[in-house]
N, C-alpha and C. Protein backbone atom coordinates (compact mmCIF):
# COMPACT_ATOMS: atom_id res chain seq x y z
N UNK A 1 -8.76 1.68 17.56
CA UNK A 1 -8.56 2.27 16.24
C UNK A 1 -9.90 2.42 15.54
N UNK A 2 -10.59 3.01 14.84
CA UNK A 2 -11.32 3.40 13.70
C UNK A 2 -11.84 2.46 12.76
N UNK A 3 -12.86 1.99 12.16
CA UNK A 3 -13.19 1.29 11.59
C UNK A 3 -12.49 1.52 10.40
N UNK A 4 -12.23 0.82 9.26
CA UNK A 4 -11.31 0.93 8.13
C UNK A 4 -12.37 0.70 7.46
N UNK A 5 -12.35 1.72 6.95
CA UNK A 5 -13.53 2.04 5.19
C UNK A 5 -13.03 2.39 4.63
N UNK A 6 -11.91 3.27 4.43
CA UNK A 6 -11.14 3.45 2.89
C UNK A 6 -9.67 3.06 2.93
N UNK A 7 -9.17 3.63 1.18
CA UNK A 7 -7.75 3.08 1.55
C UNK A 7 -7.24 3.28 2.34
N UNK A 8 -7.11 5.04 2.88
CA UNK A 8 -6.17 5.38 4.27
C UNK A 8 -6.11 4.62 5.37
N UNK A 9 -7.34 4.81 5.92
CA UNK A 9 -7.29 3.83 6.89
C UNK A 9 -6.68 2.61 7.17
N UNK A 10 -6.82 1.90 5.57
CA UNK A 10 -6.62 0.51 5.21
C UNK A 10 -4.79 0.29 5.35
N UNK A 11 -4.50 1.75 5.05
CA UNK A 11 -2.85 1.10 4.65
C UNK A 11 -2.45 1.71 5.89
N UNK A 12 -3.00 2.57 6.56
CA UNK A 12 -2.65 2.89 7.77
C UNK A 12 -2.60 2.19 9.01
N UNK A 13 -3.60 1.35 8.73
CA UNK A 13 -3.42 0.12 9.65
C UNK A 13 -2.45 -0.45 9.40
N UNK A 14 -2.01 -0.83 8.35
CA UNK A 14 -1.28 -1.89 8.27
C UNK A 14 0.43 -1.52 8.17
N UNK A 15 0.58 -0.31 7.69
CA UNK A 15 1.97 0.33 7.66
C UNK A 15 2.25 1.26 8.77
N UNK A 16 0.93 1.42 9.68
CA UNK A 16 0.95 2.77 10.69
C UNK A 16 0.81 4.28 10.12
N UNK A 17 0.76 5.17 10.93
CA UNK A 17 0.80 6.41 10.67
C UNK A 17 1.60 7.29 11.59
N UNK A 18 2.81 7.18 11.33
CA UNK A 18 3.39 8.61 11.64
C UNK A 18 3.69 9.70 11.44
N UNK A 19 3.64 10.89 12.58
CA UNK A 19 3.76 12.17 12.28
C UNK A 19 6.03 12.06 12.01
N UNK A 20 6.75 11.80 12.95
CA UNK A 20 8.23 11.45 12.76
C UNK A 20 9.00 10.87 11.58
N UNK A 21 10.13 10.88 11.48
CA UNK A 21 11.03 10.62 10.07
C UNK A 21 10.99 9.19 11.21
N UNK A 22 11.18 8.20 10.56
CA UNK A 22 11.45 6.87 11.06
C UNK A 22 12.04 5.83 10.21
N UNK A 23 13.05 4.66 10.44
CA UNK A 23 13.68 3.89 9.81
C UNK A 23 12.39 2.27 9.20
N UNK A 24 11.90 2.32 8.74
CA UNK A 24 10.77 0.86 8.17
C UNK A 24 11.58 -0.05 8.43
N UNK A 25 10.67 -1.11 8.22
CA UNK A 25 11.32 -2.87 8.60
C UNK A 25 12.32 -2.82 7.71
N UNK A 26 12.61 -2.30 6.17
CA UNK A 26 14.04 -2.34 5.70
C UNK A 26 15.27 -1.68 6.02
N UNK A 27 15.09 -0.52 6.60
CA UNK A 27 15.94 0.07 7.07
C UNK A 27 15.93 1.51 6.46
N UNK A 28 14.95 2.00 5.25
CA UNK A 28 14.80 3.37 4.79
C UNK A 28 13.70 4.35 5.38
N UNK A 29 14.35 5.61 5.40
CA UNK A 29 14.16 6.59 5.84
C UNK A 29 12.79 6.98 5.42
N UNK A 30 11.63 6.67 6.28
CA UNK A 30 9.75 7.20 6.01
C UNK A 30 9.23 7.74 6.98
N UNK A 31 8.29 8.19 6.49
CA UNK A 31 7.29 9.07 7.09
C UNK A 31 6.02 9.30 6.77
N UNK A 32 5.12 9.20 7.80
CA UNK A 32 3.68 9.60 7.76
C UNK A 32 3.38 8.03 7.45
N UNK A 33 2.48 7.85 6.50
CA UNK A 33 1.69 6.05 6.20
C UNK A 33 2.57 5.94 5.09
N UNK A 34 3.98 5.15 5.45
CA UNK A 34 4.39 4.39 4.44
C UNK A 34 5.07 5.57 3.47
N UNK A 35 5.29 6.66 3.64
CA UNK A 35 5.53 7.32 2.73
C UNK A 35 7.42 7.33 2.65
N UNK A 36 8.07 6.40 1.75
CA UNK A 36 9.54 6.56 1.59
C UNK A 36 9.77 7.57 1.36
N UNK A 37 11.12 8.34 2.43
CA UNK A 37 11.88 9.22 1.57
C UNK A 37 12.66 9.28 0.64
N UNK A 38 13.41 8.10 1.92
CA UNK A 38 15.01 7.72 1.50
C UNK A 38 15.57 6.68 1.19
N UNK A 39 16.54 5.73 0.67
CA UNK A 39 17.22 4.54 0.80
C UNK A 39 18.43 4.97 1.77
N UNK A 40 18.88 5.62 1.54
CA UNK A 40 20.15 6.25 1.76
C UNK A 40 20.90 6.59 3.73
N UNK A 41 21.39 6.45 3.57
CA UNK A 41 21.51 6.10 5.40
C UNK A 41 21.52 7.90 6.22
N UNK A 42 21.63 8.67 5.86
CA UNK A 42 21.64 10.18 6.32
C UNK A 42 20.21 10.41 6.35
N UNK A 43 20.03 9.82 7.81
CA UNK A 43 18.71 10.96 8.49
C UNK A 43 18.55 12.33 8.10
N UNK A 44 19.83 13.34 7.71
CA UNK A 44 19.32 14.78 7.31
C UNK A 44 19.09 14.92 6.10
N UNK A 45 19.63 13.83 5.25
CA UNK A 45 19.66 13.75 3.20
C UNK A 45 17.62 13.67 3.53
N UNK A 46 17.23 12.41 4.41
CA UNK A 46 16.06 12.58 4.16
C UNK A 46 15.07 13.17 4.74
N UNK A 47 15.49 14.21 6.25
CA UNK A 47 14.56 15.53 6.54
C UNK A 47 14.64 16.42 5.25
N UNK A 48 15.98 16.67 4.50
CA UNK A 48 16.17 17.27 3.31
C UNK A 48 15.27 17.25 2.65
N UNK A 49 14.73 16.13 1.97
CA UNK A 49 13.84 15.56 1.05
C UNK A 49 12.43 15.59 1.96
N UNK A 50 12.27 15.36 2.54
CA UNK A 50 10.62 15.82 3.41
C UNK A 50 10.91 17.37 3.51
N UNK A 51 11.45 18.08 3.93
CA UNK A 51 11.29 19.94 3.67
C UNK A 51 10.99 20.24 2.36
N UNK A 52 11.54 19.45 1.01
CA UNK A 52 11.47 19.88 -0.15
C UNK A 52 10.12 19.94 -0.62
N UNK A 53 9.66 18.35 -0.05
CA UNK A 53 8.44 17.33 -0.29
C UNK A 53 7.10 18.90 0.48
N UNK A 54 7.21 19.35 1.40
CA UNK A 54 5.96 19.71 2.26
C UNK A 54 6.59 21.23 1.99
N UNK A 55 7.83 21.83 1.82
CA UNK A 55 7.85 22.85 1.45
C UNK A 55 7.81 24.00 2.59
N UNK A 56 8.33 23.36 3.61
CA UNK A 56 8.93 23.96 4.69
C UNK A 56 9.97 23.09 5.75
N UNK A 57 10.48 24.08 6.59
CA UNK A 57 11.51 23.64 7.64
C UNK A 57 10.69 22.31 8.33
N UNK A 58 11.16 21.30 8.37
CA UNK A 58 10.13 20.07 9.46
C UNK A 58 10.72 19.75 10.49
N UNK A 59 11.91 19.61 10.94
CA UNK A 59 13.43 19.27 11.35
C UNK A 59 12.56 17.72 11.48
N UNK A 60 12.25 17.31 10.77
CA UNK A 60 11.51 15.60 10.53
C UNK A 60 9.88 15.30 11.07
N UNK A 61 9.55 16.39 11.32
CA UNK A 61 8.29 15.97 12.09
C UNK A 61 6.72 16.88 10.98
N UNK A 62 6.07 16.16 11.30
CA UNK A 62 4.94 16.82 10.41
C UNK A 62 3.35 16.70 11.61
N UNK A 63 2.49 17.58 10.47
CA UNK A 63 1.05 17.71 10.77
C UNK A 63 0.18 16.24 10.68
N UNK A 64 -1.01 15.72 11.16
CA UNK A 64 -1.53 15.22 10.50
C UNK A 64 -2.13 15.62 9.26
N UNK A 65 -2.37 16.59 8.67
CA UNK A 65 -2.85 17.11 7.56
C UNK A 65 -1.57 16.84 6.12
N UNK A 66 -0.63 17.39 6.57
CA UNK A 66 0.90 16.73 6.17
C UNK A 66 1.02 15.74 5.86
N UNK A 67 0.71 14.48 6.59
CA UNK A 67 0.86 13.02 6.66
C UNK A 67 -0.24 12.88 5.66
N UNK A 68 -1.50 13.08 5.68
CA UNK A 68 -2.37 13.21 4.49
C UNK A 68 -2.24 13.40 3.52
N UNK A 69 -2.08 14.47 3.52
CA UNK A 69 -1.57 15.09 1.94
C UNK A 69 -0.39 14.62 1.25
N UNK A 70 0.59 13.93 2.44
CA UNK A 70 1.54 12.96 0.98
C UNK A 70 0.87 11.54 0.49
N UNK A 71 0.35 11.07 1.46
CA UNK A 71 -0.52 10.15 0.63
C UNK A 71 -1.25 10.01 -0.08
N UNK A 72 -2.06 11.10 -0.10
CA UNK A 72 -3.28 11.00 -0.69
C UNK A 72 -1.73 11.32 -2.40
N UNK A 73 -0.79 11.98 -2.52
CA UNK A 73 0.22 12.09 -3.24
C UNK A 73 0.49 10.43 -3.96
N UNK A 74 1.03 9.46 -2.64
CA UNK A 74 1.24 8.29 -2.75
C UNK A 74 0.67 8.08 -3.35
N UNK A 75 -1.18 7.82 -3.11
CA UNK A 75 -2.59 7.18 -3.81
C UNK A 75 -2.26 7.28 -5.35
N UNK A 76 -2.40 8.49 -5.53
CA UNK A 76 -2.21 9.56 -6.59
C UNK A 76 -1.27 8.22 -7.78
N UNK A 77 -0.07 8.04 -7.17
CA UNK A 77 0.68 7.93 -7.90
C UNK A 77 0.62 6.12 -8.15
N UNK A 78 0.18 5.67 -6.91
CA UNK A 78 -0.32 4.07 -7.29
C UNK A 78 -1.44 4.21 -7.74
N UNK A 79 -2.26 5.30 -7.99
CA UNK A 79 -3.58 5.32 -9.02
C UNK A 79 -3.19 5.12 -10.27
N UNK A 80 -1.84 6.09 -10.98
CA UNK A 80 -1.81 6.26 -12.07
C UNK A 80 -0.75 4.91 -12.74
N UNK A 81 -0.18 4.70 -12.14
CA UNK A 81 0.63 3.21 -12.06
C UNK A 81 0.17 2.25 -12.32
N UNK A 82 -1.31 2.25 -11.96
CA UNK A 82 -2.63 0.74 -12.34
C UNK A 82 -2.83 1.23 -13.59
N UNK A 83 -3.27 2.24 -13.58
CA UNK A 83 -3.92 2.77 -15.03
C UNK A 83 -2.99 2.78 -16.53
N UNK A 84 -1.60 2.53 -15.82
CA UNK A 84 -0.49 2.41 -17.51
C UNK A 84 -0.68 0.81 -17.44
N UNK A 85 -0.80 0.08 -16.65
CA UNK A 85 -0.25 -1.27 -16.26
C UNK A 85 -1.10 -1.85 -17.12
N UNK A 86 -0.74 -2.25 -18.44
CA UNK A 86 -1.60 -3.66 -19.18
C UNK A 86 -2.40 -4.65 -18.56
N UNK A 87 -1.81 -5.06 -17.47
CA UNK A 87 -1.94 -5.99 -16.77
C UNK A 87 -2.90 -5.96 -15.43
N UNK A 88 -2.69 -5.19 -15.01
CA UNK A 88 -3.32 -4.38 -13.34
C UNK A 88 -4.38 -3.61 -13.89
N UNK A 89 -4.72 -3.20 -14.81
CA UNK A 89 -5.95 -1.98 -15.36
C UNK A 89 -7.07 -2.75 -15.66
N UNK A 90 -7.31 -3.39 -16.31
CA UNK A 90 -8.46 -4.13 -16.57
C UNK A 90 -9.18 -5.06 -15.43
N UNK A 91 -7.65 -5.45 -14.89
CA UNK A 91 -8.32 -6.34 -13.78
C UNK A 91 -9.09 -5.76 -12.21
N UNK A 92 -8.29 -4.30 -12.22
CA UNK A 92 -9.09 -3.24 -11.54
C UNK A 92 -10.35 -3.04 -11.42
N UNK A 93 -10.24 -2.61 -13.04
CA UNK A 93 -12.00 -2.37 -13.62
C UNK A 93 -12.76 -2.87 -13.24
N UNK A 94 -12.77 -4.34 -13.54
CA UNK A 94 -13.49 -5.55 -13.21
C UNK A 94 -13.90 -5.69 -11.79
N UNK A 95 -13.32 -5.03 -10.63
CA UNK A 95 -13.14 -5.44 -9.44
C UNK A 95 -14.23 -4.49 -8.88
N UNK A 96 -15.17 -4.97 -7.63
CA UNK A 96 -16.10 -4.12 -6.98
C UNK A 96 -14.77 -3.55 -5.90
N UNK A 97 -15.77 -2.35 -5.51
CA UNK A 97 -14.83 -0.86 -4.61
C UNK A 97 -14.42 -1.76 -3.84
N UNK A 98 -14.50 -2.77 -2.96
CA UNK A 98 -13.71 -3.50 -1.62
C UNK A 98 -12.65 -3.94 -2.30
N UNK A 99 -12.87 -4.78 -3.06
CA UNK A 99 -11.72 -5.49 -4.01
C UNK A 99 -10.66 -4.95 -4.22
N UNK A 100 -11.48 -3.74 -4.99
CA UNK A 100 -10.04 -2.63 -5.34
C UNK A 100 -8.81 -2.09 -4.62
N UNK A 101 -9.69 -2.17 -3.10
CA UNK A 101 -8.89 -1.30 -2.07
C UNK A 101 -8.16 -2.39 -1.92
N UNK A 102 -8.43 -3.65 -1.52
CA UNK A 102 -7.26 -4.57 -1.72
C UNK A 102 -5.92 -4.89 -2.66
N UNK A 103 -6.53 -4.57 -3.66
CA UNK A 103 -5.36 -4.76 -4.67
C UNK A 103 -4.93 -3.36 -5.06
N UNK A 104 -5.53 -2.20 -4.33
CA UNK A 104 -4.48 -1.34 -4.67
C UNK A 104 -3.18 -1.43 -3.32
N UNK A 105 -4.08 -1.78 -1.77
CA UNK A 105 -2.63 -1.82 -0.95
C UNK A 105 -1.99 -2.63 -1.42
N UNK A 106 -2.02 -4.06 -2.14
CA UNK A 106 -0.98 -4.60 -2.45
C UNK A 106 -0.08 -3.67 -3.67
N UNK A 107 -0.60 -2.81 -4.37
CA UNK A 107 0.21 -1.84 -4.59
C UNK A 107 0.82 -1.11 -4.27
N UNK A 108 0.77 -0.17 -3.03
CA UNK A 108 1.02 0.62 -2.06
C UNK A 108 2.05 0.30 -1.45
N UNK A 109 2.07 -1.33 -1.51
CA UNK A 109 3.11 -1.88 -0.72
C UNK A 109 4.91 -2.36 -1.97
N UNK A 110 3.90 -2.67 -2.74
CA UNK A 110 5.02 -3.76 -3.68
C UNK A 110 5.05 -3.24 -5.23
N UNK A 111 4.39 -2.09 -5.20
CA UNK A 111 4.33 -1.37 -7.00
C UNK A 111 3.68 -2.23 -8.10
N UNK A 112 3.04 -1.54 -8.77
CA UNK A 112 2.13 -2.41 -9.59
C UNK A 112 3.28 -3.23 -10.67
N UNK A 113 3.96 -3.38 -10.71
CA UNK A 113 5.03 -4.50 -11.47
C UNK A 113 5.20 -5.41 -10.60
N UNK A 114 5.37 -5.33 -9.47
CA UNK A 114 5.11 -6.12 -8.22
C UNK A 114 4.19 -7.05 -8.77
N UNK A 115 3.23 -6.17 -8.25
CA UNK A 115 1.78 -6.42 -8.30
C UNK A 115 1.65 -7.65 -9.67
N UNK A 116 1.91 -7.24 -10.77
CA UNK A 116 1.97 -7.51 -12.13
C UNK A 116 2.44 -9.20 -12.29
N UNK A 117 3.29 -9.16 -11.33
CA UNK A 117 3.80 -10.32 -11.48
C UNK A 117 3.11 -11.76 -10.41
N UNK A 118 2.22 -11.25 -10.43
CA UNK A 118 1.29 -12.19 -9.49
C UNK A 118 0.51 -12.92 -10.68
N UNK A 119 1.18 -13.60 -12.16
CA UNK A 119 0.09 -14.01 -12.84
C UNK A 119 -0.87 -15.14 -12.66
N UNK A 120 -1.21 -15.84 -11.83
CA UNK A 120 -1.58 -16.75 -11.58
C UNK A 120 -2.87 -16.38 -10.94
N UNK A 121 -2.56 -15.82 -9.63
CA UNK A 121 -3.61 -15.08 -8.76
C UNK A 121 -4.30 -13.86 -9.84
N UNK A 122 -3.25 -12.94 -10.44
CA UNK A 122 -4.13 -12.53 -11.04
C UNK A 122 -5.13 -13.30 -12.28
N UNK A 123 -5.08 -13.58 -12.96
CA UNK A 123 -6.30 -14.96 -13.57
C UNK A 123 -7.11 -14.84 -12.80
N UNK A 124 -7.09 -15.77 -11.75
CA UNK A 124 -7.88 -16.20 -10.94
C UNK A 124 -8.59 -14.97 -10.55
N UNK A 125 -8.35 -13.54 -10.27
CA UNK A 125 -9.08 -12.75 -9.42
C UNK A 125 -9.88 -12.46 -10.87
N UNK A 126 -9.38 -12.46 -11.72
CA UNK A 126 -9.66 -11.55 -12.85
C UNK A 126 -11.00 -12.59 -13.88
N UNK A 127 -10.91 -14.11 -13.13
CA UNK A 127 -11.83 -15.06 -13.39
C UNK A 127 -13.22 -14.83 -12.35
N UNK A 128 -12.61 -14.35 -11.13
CA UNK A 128 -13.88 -14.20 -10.42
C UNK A 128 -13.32 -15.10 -9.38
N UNK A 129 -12.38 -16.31 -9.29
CA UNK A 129 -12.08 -17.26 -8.83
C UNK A 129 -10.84 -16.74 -7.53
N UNK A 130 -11.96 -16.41 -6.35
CA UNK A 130 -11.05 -15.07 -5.24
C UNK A 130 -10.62 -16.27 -4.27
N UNK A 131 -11.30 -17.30 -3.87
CA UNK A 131 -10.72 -18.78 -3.20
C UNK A 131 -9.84 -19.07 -3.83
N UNK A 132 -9.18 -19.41 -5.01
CA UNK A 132 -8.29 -20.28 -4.91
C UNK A 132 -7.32 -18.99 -4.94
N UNK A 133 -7.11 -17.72 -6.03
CA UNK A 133 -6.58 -17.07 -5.59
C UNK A 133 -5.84 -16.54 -4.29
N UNK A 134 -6.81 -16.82 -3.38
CA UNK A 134 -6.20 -17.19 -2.10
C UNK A 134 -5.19 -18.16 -2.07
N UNK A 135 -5.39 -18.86 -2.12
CA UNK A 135 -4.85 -20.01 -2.34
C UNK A 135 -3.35 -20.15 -2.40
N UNK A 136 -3.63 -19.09 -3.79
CA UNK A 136 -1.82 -19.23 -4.83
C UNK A 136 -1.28 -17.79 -3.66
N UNK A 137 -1.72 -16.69 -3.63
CA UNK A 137 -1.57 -15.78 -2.58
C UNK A 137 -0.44 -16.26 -1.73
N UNK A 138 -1.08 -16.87 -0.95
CA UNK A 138 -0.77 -17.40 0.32
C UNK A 138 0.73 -18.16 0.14
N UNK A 139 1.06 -18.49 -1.06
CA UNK A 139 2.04 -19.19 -1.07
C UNK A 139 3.42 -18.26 -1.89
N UNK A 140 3.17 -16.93 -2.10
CA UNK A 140 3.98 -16.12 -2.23
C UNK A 140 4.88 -16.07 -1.10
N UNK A 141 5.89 -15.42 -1.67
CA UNK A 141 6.99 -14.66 -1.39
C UNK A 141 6.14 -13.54 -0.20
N UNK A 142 5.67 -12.82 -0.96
CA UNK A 142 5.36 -11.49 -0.32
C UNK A 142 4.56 -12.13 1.07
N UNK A 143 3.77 -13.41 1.52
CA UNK A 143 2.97 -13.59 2.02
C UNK A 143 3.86 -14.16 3.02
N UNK A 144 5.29 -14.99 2.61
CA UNK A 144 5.79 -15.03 3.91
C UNK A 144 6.18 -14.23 4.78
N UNK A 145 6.57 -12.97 3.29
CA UNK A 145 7.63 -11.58 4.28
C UNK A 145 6.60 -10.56 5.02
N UNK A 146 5.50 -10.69 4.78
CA UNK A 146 4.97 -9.95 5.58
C UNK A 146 2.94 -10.67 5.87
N UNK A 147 3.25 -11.48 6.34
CA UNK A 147 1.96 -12.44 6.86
C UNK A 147 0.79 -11.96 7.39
N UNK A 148 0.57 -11.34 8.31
CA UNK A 148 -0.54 -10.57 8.82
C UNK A 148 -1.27 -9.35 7.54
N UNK A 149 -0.32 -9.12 7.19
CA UNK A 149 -0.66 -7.55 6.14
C UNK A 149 -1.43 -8.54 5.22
N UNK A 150 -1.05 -9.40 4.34
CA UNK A 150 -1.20 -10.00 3.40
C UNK A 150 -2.40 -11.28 3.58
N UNK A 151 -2.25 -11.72 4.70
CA UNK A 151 -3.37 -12.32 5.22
C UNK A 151 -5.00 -11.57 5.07
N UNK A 152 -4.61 -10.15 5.98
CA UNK A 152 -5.88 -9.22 5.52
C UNK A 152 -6.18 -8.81 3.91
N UNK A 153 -4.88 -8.97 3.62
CA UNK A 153 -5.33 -7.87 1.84
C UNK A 153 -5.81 -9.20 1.23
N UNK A 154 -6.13 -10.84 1.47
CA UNK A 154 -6.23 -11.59 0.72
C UNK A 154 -7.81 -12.10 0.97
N UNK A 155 -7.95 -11.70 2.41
CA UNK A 155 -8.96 -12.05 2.97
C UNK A 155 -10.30 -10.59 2.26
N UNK A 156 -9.93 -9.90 2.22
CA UNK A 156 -10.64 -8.81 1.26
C UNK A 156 -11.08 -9.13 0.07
N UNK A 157 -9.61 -9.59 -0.55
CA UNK A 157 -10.34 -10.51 -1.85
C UNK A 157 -10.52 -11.19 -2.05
N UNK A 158 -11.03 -11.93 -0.89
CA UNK A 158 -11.46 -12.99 -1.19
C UNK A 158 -12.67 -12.94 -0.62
N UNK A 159 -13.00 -12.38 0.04
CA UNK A 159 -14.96 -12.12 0.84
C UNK A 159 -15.06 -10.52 0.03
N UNK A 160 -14.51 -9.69 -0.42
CA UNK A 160 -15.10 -8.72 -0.74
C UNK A 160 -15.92 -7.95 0.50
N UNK A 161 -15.00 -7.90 1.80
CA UNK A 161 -15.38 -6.84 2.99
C UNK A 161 -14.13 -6.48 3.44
N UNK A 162 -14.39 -5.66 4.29
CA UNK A 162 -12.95 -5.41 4.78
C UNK A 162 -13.29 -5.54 6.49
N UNK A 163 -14.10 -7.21 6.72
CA UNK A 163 -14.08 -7.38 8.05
C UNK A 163 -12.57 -7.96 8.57
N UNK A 164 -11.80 -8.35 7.62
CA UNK A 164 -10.39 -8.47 8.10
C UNK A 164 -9.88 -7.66 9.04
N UNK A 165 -10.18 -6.28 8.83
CA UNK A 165 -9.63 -5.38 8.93
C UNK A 165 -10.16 -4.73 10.52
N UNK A 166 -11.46 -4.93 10.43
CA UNK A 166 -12.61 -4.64 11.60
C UNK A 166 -12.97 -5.54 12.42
């Protein structure tokens, strides 16, 4: 695989990248990196919704350029999600570019209310204090349900590289 220098890469590693409509570890209907269509159990409700989405016939399958362009959509929309967030915006700011990419996949993954509700860790990141943050991290919810992902996004913020990843 590719060295991981930006977000794509970053969440692509960790969620994959497919061109196919496919069922995720919950059971809803995605495509390309992480991109939900559906909740809903009708494979065609959510080719439906990907034709609408890309704006042609797909019968479920896409371009890599396709797969791009809804994310960079995704990005888009966990960009603007930090930026209302009282809570998630400032502590952004504060954060050098590695950092960021970390705490935006934990957005990517869990929505910045998600995200939001990490008050503890957040303090701590938002103190500068990325060890113990680890720390409290690690003892989430989110860190049991998905361990490896979360292992890397913690290890980011907590060294500020993304040799986790490499």
């Amino acid at each position: 695989m590719a060295a991981v220098t930006d977000l794509y890469s970053m969440v692509a590693f960790d969620e994959g990248s497919k061109t196919t409509v496919y069922k995720d570890t919950e059971g809803y209907w995605t495509v390309g990196v992480g991109h939900l269509l559906s909740k809903k159990p009708s494979m065609d409700n959510a080719i439906a919704i990907l034709d609408s989405q890309v704006k042609r016939s797909t019968k479920g399958s896409l371009t890599t350029a396709e797969v791009q362009t809804l994310f960079q959509q995704d990005l888009d929309k966990v960009l603007a999600s930090v930026k209302v967030n009282e809570i998630l915006y400032p502590i952004y700011l504060s954060l050098d570019s590695v950092r960021r990419l970390g705490l935006l996949n934990m957005v990517f993954q869990m929505g910045a209310d998600g995200v939001a509700s990490f008050k503890n860790s957040l303090t701590l990141i938002r103190n500068k204090s990325y060890t113990q943050a680890g720390i409290n991290l690690r003892k989430s919810k989110w860190y049991s349900q998905t361990p490896n992902r979360a292992e890397r996004v913690i290890k980011v913020l907590t060294s500020g590289t993304l040799d986790a990843y490499n």
